[in-house]
Protein backbone atom coordinates (compact mmCIF):
# COMPACT_ATOMS: atom_id res chain seq x y z
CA UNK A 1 -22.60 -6.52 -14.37
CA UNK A 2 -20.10 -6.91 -16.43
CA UNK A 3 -16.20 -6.40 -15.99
CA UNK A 4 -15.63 -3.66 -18.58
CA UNK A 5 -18.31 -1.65 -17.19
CA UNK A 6 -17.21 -1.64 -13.70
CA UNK A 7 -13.85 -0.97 -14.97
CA UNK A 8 -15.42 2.22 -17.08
CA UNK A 9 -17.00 2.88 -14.48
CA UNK A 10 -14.05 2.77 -11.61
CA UNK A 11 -11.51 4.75 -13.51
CA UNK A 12 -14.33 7.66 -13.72
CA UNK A 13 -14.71 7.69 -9.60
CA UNK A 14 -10.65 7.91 -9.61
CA UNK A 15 -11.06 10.55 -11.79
CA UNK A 16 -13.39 12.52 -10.08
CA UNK A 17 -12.71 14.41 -6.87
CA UNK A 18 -15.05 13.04 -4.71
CA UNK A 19 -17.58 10.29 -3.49
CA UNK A 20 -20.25 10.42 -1.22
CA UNK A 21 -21.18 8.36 1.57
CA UNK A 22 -24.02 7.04 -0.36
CA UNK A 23 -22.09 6.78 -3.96
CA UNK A 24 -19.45 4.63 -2.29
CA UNK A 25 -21.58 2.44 -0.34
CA UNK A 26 -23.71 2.10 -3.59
CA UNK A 27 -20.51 1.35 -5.67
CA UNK A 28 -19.04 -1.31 -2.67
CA UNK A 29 -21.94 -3.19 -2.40
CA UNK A 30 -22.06 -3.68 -6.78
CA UNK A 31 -18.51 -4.90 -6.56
CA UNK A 32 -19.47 -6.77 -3.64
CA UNK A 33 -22.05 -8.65 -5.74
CA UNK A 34 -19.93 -9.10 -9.04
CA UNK A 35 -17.26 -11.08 -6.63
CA UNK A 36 -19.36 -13.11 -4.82
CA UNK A 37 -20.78 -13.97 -8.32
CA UNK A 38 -17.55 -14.38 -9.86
CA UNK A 39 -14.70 -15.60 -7.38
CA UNK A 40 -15.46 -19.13 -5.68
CA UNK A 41 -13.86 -18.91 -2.61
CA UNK A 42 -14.60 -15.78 -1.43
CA UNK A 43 -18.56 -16.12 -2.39
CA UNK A 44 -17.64 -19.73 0.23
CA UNK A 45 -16.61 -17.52 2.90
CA UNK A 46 -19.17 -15.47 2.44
CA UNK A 47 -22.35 -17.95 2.69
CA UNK A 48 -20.12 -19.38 5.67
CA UNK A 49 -20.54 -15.93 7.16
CA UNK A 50 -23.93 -15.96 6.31
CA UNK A 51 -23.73 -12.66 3.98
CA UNK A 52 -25.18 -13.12 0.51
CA UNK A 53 -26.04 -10.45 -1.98
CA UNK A 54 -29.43 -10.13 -0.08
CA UNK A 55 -28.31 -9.49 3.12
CA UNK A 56 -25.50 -7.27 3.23
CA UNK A 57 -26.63 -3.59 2.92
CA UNK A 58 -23.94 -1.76 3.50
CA UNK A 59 -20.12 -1.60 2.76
CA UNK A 60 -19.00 -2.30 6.50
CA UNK A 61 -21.24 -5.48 6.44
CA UNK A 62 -19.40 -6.91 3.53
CA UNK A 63 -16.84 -9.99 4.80
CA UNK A 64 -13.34 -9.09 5.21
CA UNK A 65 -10.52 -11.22 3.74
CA UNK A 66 -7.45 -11.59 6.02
CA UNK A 67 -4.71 -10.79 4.01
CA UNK A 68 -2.68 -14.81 4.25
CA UNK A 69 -5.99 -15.85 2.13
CA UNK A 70 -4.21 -14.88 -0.81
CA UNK A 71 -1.56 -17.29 0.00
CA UNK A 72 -4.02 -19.78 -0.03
CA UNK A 73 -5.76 -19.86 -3.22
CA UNK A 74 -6.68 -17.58 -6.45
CA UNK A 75 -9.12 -14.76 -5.45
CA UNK A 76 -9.83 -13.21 -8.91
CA UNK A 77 -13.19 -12.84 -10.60
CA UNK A 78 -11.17 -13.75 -13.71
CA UNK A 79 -9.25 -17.04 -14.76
CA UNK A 80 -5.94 -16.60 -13.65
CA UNK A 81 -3.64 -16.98 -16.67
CA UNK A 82 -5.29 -14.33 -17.93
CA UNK A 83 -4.14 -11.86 -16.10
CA UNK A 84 -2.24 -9.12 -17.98
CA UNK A 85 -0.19 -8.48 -14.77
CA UNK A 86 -0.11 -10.33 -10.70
CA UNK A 87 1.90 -9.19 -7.95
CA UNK A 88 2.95 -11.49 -5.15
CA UNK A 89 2.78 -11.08 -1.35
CA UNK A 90 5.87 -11.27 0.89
CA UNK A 91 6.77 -14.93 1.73
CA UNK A 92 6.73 -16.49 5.18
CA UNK A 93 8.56 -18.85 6.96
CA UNK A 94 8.09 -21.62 4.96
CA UNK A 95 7.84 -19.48 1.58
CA UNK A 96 4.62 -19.32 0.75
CA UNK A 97 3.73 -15.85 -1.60
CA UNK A 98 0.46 -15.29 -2.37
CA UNK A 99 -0.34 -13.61 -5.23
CA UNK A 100 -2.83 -10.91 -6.42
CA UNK A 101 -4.20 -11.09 -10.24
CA UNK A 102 -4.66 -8.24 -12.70
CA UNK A 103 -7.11 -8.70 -15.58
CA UNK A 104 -5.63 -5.33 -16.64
CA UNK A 105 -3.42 -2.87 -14.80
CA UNK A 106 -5.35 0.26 -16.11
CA UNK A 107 -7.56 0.64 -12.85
CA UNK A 108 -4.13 -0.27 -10.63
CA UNK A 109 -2.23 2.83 -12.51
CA UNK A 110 -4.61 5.36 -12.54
CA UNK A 111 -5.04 4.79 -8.62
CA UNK A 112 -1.43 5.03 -8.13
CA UNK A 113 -0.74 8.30 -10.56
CA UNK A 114 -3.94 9.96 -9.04
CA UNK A 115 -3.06 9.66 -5.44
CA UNK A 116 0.60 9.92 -6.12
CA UNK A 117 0.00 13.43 -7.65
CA UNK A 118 -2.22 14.69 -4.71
CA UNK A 119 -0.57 13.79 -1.76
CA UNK A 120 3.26 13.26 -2.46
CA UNK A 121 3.50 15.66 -5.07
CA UNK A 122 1.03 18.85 -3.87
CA UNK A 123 0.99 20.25 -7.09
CA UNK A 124 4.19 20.31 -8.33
CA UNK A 125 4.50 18.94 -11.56
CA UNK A 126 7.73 17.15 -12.31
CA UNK A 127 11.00 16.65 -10.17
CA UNK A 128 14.04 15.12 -9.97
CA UNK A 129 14.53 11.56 -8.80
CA UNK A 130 16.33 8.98 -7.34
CA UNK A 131 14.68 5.31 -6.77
CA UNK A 132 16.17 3.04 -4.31
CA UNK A 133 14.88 -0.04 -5.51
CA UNK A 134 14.88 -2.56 -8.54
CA UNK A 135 13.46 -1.43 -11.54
CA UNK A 136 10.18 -2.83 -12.86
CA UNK A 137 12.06 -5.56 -15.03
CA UNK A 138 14.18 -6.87 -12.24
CA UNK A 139 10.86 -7.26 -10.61
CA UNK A 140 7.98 -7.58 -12.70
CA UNK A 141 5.77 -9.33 -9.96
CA UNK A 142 6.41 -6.68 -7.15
CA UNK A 143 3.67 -3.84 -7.00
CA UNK A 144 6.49 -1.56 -5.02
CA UNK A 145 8.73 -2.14 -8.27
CA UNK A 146 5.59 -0.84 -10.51
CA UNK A 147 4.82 2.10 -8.26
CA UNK A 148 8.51 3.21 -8.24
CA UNK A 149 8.31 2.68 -12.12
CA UNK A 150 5.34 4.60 -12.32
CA UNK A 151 6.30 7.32 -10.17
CA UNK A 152 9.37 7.72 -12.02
CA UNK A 153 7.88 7.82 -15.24
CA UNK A 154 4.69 9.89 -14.67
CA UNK A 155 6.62 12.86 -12.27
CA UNK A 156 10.18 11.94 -13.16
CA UNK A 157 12.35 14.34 -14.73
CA UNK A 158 14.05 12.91 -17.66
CA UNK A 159 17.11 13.20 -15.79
CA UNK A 160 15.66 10.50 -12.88
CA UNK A 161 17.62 7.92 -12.46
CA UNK A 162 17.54 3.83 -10.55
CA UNK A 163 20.01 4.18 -7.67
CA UNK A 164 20.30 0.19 -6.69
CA UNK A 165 21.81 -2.40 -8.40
CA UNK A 166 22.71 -5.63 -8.07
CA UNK A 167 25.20 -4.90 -5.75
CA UNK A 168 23.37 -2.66 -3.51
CA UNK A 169 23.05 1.19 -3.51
CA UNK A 170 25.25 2.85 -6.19
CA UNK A 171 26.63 4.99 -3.63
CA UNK A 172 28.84 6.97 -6.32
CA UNK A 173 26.32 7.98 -8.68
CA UNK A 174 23.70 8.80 -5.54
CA UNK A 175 26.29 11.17 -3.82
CA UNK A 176 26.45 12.77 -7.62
CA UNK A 177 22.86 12.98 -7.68
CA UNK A 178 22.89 14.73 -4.60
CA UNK A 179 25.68 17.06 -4.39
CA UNK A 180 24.00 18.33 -7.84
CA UNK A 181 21.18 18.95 -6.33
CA UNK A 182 22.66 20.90 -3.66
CA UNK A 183 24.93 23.22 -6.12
CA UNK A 184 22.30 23.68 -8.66
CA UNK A 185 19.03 24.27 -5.98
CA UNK A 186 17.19 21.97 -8.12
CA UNK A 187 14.50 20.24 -6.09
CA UNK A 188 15.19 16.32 -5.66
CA UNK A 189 12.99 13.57 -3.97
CA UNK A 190 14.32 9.87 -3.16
CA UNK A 191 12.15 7.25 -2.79
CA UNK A 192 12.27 3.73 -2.03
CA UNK A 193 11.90 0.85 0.56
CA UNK A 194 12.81 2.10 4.43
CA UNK A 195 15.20 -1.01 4.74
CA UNK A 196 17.27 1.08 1.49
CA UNK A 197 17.21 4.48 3.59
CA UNK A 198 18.10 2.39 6.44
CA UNK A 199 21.74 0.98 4.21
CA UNK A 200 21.90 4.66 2.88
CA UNK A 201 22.72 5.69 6.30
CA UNK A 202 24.50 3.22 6.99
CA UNK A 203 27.03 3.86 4.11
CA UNK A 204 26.92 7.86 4.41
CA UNK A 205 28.00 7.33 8.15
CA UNK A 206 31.05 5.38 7.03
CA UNK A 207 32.32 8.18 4.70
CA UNK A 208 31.07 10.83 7.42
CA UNK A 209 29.20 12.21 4.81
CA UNK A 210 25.44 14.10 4.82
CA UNK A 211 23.91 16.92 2.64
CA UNK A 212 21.41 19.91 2.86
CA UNK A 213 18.87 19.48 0.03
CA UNK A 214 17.25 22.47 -1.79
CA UNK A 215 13.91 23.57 -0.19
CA UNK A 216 10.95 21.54 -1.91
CA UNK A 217 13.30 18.26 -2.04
CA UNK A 218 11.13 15.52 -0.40
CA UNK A 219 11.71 11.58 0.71
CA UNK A 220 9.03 8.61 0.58
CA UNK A 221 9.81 5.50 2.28
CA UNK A 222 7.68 2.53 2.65
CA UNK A 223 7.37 -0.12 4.24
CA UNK A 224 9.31 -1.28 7.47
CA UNK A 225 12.94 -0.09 9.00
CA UNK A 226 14.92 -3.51 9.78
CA UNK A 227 18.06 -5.28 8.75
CA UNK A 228 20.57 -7.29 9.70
CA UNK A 229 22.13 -5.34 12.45
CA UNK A 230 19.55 -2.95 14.15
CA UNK A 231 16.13 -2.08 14.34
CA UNK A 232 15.23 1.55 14.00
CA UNK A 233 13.00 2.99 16.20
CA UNK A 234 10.75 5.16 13.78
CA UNK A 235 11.47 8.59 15.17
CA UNK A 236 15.07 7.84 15.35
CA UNK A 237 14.80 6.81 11.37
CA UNK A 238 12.84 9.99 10.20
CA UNK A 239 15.27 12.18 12.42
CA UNK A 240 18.19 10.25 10.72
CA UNK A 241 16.29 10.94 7.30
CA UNK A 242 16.06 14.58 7.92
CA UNK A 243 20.06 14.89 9.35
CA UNK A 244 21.18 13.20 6.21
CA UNK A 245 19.79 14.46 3.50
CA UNK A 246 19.27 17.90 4.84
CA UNK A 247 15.37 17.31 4.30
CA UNK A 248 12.62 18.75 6.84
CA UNK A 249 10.29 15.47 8.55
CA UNK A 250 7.76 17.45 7.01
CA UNK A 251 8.50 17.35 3.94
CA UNK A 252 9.65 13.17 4.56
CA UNK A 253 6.17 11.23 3.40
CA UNK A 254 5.28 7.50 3.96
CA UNK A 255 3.82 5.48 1.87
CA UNK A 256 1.38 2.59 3.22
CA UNK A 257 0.58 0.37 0.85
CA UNK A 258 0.18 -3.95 0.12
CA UNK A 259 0.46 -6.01 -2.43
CA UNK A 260 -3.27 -7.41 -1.73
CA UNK A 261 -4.91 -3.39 -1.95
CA UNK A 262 -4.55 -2.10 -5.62
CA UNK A 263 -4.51 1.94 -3.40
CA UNK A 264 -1.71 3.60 -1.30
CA UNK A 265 -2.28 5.60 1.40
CA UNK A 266 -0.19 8.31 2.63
CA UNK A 267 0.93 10.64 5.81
CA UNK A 268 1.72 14.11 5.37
CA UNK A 269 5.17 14.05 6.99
CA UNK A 270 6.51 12.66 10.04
CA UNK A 271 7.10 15.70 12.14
CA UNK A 272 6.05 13.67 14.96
CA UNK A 273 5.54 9.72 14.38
CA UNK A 274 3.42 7.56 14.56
CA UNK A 275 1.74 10.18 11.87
CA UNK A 276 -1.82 9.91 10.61
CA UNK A 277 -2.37 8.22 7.58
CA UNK A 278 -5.32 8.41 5.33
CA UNK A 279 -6.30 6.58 1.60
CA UNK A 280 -7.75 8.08 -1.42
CA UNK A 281 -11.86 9.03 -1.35
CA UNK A 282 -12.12 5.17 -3.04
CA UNK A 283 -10.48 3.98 -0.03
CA UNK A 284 -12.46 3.71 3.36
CA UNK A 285 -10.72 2.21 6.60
CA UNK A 286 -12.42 1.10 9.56
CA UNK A 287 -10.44 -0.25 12.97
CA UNK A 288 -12.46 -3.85 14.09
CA UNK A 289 -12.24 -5.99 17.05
CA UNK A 290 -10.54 -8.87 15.89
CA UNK A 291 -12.42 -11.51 17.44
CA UNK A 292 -16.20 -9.16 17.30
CA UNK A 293 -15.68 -8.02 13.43
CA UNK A 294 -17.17 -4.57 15.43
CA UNK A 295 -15.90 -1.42 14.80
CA UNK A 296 -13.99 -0.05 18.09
CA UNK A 297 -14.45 3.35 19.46
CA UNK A 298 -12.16 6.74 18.30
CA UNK A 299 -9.01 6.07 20.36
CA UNK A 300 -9.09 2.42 20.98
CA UNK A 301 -6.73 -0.15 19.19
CA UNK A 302 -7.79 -2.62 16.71
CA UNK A 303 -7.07 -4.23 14.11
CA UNK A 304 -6.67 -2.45 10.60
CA UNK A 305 -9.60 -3.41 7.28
CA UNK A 306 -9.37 -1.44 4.36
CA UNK A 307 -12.18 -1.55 1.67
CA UNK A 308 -10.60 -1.00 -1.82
CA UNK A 309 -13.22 0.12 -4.74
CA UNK A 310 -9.81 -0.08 -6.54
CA UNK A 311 -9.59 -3.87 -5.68
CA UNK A 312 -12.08 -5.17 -8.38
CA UNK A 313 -10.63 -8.17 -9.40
CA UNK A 314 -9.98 -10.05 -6.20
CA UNK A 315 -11.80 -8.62 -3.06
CA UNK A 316 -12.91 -4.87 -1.82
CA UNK A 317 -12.26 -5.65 2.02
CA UNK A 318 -9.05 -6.72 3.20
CA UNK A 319 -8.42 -7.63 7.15
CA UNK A 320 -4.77 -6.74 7.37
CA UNK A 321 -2.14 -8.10 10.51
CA UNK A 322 -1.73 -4.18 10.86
CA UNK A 323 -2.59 -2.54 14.51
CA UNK A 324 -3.85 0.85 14.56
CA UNK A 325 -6.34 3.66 15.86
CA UNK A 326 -8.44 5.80 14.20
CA UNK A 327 -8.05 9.73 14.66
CA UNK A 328 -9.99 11.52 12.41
CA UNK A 329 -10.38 11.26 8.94
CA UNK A 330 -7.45 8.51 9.36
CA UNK A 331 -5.89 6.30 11.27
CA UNK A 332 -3.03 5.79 13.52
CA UNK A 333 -0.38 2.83 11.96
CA UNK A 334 1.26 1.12 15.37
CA UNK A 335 2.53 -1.84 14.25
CA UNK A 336 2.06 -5.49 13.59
CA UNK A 337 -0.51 -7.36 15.18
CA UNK A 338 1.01 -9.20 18.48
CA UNK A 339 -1.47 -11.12 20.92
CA UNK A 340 -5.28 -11.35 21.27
CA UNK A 341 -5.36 -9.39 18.02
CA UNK A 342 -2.91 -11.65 15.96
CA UNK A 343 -4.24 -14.94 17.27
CA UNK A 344 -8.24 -13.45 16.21
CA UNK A 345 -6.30 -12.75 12.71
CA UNK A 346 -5.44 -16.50 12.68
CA UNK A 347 -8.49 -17.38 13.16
CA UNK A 348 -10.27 -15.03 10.36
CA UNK A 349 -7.23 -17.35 8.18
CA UNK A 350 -8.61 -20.93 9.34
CA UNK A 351 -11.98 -19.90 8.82
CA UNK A 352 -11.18 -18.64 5.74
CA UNK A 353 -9.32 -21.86 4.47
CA UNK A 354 -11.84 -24.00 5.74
CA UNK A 355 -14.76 -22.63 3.84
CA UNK A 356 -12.52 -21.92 0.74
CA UNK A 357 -11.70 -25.59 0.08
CA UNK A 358 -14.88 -27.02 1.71
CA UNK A 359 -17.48 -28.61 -0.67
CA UNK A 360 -19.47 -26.09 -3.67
CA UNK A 361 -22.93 -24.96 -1.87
């Protein structure tokens, strides 16, 4: 099939309100056959696996990529440099970012602006904002920098504004922002990286100030709450959220969300933490047995894969480092992989590399 058409035909399921069991496994197992077609090492790790196009059947049967593969080589269907767009992976300890290629960014955006709308916004249409984090020019290879730019731009009010600079939070202009929110009763959302919330604290504390937000203001953080001097535990950060800004944990959403997926997924407030997270109905999660691949009962731990219709270019299935629990419709997020689970991640990475750069069958 070819790329167009699965792109035609991808930004109609985001459109749409729904997908069926069968529609999705249908639609997963098409992609699933245009990548191991198109992209090299991935089609490696597959015949490794001993999953071709004629013997997987179903979605859940169709390899999962750990996430450090991207580090490792180029997992696009396309040829690289021509990409309109990539977005690179955190580095690690010896600075390695792996990067994630975008023929076009048209499938990425619509994802993003559909989801966004549904499950941070709830119908409003357009508020206020405040973004703690670089704007999309300061970053043009980090997805978080699009998202914000998108978010901003889509559901922004013309009066939204970039609240970080290059010396850190523009704490003047944010306690503006915010004090005319409170006088005026205008609804205002602030969103940005945890570790930002986490300095916005930090700063508010030493002028003893805080603030009581008009009803419908909301907060999205993402991603994790370190820095240099203390690690927040995650109730402590969302009660901290809600003291400061005067917003209820209800109404404070978290975003979940990698470089590698081309979806978010979402909470619906963090009333009590860790809260249950779930993607968009292009989005299926299962919770595996590192070391099995098998899916692990309601209530037990394991280790997080996400299957991305979204993620067209590279690969659907994505074995994250992330531990969690499914409850539901979603899943528990509880943490990093530590242990049996990270060192059966490792492995998924060795085999991975090994069949990747092994010889063309």
């Amino acid at each position: 099939m070819e790329q167009q058409n699965i792109i035609n035909e991808l930004l109609t399921i985001l459109q749409s309100d729904s997908l069926s069991d069968d529609e999705f496994n249908q639609n997963a197992l098409q992609l699933f056959a245009y990548q191991y077609t198109n992209n090299l090492p991935f089609r490696k790790y597959c015949q490794q696996k001993g999953k071709t196009i004629r013997t997987v059947k179903s979605w859940k049967d169709i390899p999962a990529v750990p996430i450090n593969a991207f580090k490792e080589v180029a997992l696009t269907c396309t040829p690289p440099e021509e990409a309109e767009r990539y977005f690179m992976t955190s580095g690690t300890t010896k600075g390695v970012k792996g990067k994630h290629y975008h023929p076009t960014l048209q499938v990425w955006n619509l994802s993003m602006k559909t989801y966004f709308k549904q499950r941070f916004m709830k119908g409003d249409g357009k508020i206020r904002m405040g973004i703690l984090f670089p704007t999309e020019e300061e970053m043009p290879n980090s997805s978080l920098a699009r998202y914000l730019a998108l978010a901003k731009q889509e559901f922004g009010t013309e009066e939204s504004h970039y609240l970080l600079g290059e010396n850190g939070i523009d704490l003047e202009r944010l306690i503006q922002e915010l004090e005319q929110a409170e006088q005026s009763g205008e609804p205002y959302a602030l969103l940005g990286a945890s570790f930002s919330f986490v300095h916005l604290f930090e700063e508010l504390t030493k002028i003893g100030r805080s603030f009581q937000l008009p009803p419908r203001s909301k907060i999205l953080d993402t991603g994790g709450f370190k820095n240099q001097s203390k690690e927040w535990e995650l109730d402590d950060f969302y009660q901290e959220l809600s003291r400061v800004l005067g917003v209820p944990r209800k109404d404070c959403i978290n975003m979940y969300g990698m470089t590698e997926l081309s979806s978010q997924l979402y909470d619906s407030g963090n009333e009590q933490v860790p809260s249950v997270k779930s993607g968009p109905h292009w989005l299926k999660t299962r919770i595996i047995h590192p070391f099995t691949g098998e899916e692990v009962a309601e209530g037990e731990r394991g280790v997080i894969v996400h299957c991305d219709l979204a993620n067209f270019n590279s690969v659907t299935t994505i074995l994250t480092e992330d531990l969690g629990m499914k409850v539901g419709e979603g899943f528990l997020l509880l943490g990093r992989v530590q242990g049996t689970e990270a060192k059966g991640c490792s492995i998924a990475v060795e085999e991975f590399i090994q069949a990747a750069t092994g010889p063309t069958a």
